[in-house]
C-alpha atoms as a PDB file:
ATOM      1  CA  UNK A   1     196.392  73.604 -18.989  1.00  0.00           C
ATOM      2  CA  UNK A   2     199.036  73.087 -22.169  1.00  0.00           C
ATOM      3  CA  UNK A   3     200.352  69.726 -23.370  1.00  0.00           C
ATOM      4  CA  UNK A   4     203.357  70.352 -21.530  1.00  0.00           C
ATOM      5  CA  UNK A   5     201.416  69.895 -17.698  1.00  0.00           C
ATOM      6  CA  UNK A   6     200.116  66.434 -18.855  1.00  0.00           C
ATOM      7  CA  UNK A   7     202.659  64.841 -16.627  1.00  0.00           C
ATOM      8  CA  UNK A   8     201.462  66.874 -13.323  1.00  0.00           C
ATOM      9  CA  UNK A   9     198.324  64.665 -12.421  1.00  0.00           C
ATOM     10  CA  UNK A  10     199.921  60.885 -13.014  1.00  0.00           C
ATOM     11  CA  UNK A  11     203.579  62.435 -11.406  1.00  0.00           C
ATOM     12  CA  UNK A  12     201.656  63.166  -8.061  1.00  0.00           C
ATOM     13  CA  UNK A  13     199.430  59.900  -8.417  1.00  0.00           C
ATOM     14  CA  UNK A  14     202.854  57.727  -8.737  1.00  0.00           C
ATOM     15  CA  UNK A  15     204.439  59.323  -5.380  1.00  0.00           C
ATOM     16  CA  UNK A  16     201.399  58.912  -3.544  1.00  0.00           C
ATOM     17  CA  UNK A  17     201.629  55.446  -4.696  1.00  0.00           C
ATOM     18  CA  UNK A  18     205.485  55.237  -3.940  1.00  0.00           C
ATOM     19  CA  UNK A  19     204.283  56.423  -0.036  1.00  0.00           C
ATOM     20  CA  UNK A  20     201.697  54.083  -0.146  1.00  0.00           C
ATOM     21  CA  UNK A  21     203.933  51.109  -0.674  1.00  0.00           C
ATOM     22  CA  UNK A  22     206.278  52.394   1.947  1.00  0.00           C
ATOM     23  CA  UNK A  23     203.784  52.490   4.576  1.00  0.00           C
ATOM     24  CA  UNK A  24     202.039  49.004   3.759  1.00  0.00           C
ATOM     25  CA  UNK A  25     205.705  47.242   4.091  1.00  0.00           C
ATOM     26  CA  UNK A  26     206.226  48.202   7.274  1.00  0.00           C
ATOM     27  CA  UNK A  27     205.744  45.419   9.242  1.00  0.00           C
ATOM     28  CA  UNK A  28     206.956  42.812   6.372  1.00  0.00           C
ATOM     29  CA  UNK A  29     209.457  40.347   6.935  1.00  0.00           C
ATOM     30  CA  UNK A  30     212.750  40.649   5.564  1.00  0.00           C
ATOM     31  CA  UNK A  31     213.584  37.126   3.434  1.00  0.00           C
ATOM     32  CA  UNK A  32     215.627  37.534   0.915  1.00  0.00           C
ATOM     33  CA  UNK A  33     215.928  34.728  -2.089  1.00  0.00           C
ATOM     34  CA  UNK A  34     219.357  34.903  -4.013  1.00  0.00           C
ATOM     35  CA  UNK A  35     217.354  33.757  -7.296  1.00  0.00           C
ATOM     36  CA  UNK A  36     215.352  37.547  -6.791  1.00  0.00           C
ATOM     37  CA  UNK A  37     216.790  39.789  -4.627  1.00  0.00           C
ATOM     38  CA  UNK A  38     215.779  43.345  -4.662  1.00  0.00           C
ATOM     39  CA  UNK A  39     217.761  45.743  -5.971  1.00  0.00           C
ATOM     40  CA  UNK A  40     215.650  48.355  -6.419  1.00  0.00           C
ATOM     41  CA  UNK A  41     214.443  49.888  -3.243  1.00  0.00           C
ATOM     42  CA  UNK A  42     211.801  52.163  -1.981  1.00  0.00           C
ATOM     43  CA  UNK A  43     214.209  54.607  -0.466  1.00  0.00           C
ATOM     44  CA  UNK A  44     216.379  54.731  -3.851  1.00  0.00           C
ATOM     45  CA  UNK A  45     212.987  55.457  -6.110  1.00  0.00           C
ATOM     46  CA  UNK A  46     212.058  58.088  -3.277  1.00  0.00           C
ATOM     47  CA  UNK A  47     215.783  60.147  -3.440  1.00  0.00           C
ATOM     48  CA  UNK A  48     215.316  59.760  -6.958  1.00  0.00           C
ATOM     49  CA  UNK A  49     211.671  61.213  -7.353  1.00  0.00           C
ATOM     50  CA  UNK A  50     213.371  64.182  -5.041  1.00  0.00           C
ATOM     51  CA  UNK A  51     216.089  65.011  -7.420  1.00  0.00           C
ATOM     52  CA  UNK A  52     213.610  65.028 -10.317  1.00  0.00           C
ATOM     53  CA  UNK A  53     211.447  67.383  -8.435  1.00  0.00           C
ATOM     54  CA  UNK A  54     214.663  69.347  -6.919  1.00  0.00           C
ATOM     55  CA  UNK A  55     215.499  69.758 -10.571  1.00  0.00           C
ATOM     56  CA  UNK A  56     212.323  70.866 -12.367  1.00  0.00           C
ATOM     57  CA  UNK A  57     211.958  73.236  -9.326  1.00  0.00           C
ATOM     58  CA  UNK A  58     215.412  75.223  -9.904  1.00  0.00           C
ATOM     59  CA  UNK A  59     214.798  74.983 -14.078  1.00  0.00           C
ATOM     60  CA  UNK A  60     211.092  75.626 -13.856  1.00  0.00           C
ATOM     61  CA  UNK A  61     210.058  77.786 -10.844  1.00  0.00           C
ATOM     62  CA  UNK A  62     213.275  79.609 -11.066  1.00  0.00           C
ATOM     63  CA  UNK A  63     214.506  82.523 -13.496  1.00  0.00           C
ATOM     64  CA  UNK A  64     217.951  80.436 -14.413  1.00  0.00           C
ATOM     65  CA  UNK A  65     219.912  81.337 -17.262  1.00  0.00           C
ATOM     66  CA  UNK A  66     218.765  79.093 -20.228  1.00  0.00           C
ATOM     67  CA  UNK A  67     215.702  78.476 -18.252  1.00  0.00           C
ATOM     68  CA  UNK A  68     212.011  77.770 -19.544  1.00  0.00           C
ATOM     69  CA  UNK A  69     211.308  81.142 -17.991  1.00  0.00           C
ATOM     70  CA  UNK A  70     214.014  83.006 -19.160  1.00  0.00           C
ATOM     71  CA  UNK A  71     213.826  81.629 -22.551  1.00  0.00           C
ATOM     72  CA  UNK A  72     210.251  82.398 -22.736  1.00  0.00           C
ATOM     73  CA  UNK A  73     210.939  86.457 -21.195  1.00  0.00           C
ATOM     74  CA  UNK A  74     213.303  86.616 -23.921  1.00  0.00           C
ATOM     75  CA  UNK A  75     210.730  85.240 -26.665  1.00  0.00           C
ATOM     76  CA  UNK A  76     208.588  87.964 -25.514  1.00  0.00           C
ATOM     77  CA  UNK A  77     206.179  86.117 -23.857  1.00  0.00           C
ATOM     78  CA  UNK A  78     206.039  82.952 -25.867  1.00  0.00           C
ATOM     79  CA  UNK A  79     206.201  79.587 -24.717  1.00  0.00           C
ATOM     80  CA  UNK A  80     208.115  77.397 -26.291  1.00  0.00           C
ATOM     81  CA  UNK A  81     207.460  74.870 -28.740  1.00  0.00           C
ATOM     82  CA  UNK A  82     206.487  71.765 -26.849  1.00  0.00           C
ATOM     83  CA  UNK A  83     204.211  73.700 -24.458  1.00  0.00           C
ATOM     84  CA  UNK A  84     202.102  74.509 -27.570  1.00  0.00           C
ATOM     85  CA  UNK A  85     202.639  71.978 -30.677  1.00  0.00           C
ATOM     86  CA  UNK A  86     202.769  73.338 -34.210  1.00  0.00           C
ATOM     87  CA  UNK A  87     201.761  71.537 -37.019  1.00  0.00           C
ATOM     88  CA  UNK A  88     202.488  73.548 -39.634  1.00  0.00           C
ATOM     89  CA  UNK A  89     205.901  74.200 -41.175  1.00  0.00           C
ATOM     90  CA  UNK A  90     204.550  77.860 -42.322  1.00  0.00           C
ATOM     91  CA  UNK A  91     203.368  78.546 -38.622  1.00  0.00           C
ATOM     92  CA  UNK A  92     206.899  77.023 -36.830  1.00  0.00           C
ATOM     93  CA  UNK A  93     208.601  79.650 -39.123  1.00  0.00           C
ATOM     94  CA  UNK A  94     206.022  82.414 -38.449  1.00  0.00           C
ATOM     95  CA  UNK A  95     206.893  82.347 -35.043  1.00  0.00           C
ATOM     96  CA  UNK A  96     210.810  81.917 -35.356  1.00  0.00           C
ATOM     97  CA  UNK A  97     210.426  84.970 -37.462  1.00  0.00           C
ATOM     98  CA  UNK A  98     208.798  86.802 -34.399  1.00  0.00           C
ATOM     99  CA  UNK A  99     211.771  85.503 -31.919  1.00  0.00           C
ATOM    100  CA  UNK A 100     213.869  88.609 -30.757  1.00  0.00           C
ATOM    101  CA  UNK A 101     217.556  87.855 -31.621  1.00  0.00           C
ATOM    102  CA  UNK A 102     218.467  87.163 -28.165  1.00  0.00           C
ATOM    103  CA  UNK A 103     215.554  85.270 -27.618  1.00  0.00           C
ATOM    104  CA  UNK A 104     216.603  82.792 -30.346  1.00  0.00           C
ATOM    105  CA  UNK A 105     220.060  82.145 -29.587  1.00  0.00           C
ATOM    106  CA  UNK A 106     218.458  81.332 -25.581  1.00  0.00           C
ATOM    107  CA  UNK A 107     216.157  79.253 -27.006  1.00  0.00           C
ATOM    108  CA  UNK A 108     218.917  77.258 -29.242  1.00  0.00           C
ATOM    109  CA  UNK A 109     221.617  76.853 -26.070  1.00  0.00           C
ATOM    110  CA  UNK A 110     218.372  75.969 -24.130  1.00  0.00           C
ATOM    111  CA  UNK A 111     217.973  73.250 -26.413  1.00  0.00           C
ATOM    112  CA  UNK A 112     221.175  71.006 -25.176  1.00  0.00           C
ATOM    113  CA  UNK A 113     221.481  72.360 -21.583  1.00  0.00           C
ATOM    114  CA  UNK A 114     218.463  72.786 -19.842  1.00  0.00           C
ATOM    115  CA  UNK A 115     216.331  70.783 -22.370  1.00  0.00           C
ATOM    116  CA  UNK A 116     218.366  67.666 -21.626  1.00  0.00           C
ATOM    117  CA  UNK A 117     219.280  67.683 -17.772  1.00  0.00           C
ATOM    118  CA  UNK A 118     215.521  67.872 -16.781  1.00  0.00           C
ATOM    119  CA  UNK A 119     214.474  65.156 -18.893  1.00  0.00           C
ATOM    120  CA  UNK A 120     217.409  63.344 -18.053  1.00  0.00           C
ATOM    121  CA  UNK A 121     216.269  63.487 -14.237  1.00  0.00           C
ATOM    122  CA  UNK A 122     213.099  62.421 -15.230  1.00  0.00           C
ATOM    123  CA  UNK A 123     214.316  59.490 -16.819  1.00  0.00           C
ATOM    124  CA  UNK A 124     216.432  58.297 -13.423  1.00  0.00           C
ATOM    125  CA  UNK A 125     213.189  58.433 -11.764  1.00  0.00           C
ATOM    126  CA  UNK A 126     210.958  56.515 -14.592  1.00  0.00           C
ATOM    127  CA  UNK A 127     213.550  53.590 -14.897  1.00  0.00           C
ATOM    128  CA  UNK A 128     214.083  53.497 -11.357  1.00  0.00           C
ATOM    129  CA  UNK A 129     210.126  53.669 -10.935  1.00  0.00           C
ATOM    130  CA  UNK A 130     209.832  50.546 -13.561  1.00  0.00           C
ATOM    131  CA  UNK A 131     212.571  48.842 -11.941  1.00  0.00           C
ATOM    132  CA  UNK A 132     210.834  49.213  -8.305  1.00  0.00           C
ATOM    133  CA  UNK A 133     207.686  47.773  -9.871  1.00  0.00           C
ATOM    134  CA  UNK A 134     209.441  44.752 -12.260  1.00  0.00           C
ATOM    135  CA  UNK A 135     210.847  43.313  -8.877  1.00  0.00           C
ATOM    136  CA  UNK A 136     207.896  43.116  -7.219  1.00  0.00           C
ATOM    137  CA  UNK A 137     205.344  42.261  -9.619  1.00  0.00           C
ATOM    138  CA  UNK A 138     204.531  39.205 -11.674  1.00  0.00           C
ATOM    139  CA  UNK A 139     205.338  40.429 -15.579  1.00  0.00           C
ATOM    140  CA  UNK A 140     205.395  38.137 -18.776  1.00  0.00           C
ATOM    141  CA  UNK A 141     208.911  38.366 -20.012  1.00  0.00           C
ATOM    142  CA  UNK A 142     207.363  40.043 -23.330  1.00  0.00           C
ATOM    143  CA  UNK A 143     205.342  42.297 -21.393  1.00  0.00           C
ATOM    144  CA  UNK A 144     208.468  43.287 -19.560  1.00  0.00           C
ATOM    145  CA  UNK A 145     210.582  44.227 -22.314  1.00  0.00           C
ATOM    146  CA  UNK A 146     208.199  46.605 -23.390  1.00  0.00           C
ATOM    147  CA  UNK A 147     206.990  47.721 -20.354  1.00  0.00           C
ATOM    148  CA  UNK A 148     210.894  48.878 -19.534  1.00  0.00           C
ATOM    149  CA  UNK A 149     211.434  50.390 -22.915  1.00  0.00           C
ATOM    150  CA  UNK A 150     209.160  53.017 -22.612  1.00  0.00           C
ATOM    151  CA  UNK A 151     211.213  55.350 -20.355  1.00  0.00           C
ATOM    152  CA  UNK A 152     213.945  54.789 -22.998  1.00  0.00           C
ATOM    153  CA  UNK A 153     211.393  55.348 -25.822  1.00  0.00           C
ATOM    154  CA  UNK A 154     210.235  58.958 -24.111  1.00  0.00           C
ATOM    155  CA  UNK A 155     213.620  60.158 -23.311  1.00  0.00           C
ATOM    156  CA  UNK A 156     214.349  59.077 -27.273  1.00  0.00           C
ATOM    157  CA  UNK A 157     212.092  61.066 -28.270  1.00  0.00           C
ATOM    158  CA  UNK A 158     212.527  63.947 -26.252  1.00  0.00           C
ATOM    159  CA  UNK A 159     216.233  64.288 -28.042  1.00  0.00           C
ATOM    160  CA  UNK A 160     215.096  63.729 -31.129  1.00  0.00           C
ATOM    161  CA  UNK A 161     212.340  66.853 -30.453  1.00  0.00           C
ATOM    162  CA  UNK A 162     215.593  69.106 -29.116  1.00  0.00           C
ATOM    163  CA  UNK A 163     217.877  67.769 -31.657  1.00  0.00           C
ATOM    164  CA  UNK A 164     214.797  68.935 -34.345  1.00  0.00           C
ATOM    165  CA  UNK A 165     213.727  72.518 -32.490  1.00  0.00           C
ATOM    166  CA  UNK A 166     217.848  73.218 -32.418  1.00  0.00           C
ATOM    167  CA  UNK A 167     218.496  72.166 -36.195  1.00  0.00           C
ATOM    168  CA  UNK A 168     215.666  74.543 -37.153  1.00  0.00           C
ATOM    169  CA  UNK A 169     216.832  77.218 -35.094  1.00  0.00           C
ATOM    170  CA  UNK A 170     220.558  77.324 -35.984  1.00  0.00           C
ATOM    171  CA  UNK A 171     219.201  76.963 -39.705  1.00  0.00           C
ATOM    172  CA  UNK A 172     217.225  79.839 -39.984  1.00  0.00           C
ATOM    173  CA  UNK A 173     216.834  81.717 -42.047  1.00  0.00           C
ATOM    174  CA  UNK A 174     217.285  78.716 -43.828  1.00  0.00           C
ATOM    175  CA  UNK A 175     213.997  76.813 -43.203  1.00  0.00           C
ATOM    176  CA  UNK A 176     213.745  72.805 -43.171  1.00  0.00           C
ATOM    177  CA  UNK A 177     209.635  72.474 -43.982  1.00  0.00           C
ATOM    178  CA  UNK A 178     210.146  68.451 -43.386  1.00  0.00           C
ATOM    179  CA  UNK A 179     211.835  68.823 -40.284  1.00  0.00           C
ATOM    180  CA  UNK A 180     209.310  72.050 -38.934  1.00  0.00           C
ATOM    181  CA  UNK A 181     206.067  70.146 -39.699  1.00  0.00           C
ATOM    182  CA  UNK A 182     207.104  66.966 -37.746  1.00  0.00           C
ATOM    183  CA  UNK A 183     207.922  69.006 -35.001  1.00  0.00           C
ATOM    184  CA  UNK A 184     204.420  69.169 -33.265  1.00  0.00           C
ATOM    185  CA  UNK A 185     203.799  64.768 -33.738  1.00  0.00           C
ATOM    186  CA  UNK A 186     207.152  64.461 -32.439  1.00  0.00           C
ATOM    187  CA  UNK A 187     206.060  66.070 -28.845  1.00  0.00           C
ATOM    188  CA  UNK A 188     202.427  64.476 -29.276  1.00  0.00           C
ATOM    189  CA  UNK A 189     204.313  61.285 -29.062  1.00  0.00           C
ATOM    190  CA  UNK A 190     206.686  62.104 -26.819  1.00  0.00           C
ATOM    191  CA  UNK A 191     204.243  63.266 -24.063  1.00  0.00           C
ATOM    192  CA  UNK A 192     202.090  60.228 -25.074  1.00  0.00           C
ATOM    193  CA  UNK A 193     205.233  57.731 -24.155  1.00  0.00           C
ATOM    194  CA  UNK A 194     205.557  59.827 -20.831  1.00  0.00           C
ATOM    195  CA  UNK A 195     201.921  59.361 -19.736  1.00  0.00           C
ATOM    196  CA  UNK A 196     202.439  55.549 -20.784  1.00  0.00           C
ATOM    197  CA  UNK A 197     205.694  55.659 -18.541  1.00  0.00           C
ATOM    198  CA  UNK A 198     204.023  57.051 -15.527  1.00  0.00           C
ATOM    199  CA  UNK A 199     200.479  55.213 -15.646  1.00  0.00           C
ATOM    200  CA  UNK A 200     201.649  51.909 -16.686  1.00  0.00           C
ATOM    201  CA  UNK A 201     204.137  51.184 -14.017  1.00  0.00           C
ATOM    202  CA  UNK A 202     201.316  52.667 -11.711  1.00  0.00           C
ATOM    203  CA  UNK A 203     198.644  50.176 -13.092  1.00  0.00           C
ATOM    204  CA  UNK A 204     200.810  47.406 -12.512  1.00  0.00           C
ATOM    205  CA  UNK A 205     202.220  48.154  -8.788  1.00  0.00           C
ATOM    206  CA  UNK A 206     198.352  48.739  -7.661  1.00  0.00           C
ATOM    207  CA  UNK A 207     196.721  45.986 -10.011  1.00  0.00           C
ATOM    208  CA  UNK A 208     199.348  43.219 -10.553  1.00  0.00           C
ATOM    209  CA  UNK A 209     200.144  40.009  -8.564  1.00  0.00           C
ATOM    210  CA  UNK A 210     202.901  40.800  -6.378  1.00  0.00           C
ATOM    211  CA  UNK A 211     206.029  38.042  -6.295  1.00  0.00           C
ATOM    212  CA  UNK A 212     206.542  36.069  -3.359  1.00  0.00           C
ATOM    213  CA  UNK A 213     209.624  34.736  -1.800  1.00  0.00           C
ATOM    214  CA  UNK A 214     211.487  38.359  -1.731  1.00  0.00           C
ATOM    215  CA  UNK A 215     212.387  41.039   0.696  1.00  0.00           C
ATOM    216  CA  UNK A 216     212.140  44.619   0.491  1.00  0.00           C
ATOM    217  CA  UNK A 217     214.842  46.503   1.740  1.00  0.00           C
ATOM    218  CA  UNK A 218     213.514  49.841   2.279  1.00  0.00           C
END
């Protein structure tokens, strides 16, 4: 299993959660407060846990053009660079150097098409997933804050990798050494803010003390 399937095990933990909410409502009275109504609903997270899966179906499972698996045919077999981080400057540019011609230029368009509207899907779901669980559980406001920056954080960061992998590749042959050996903490981070947006939302929905006094409109 690569880096880049860290996200499988807590993705599949949070729907059966999301189900598991569903199904323990039913039954629940519907009294709504105006101080705290609920915005957020279990049916919204759900369509938007769908689209996120609809979409990383038809760019992952699927030969698409500018697709992870067409870009990685076209690299002859490679994966690309956040399914295997590279530390080194000298070994980012070793493999650019092995990159057919077409296989670059796929990789580089990949960068701001493909590369964005997944993540970008997975970010709906993550804020609406930390949105569900802010309405319904009792947060510190400092705890809050930071517990609904992290989807922003991730998605951040997941830019600033394709912003990085798309300077280097347009560059070469010129070579940016700074740039090429931040490359592989740049995705350590960014898959460590995506674990922390998935589990901690999680954590709090099954351990923390729900609010009272407010429907749930599912």
């Amino acid at each position: 299993m690569t880096i880049h399937h860290i996200f499988y095990i807590p993705t599949i933990f949070v729907l059966g959660l999301v189900v598991g909410t569903m199904i323990n409502s039913k039954g629940e009275k519907n009294t709504v407060t105006k101080e705290a109504p609920y915005k957020t609903s279990a049916k919204l997270l759900l369509q938007s846990f769908l689209i996120f899966i609809i979409v990383f179906v038809i760019t992952h499972v699927y030969e698409i053009p500018a697709g992870v698996k067409a870009v990685s045919r076209l690299l002859g077999g490679m994966d690309i660079f956040d399914k295997h981080p590279i530390f080194s400057a000298t070994q980012v540019y070793e493999r650019i150097e092995s990159f057919p011609d077409a296989g670059l230029q796929t990789y580089r368009r990949f960068t701001y098409t493909i590369d964005v509207l997944f993540p970008v899907s997975l970010f709906i779901f993550l804020f609406t997933f930390v949105r569900f669980v802010s309405q319904r559980v009792a947060i510190p406001t400092y705890l809050s804050k930071a517990f609904i920056s992290l989807p922003f954080l991730w998605l951040g960061f997941d830019l600033i990798e394709n912003a990085v992998i798309f300077t280097i590749l347009s560059g070469f042959p010129h070579r940016y050494y700074f740039l090429a050996s931040s490359l592989g903490s740049i995705t350590i981070v960014k898959f460590g803010l995506l674990f922390l947006s998935i589990l901690t939302p999680s954590l709090f929905l099954t351990l923390g003390k729900k609010k009272s006094g407010v429907s749930k409109h599912f």
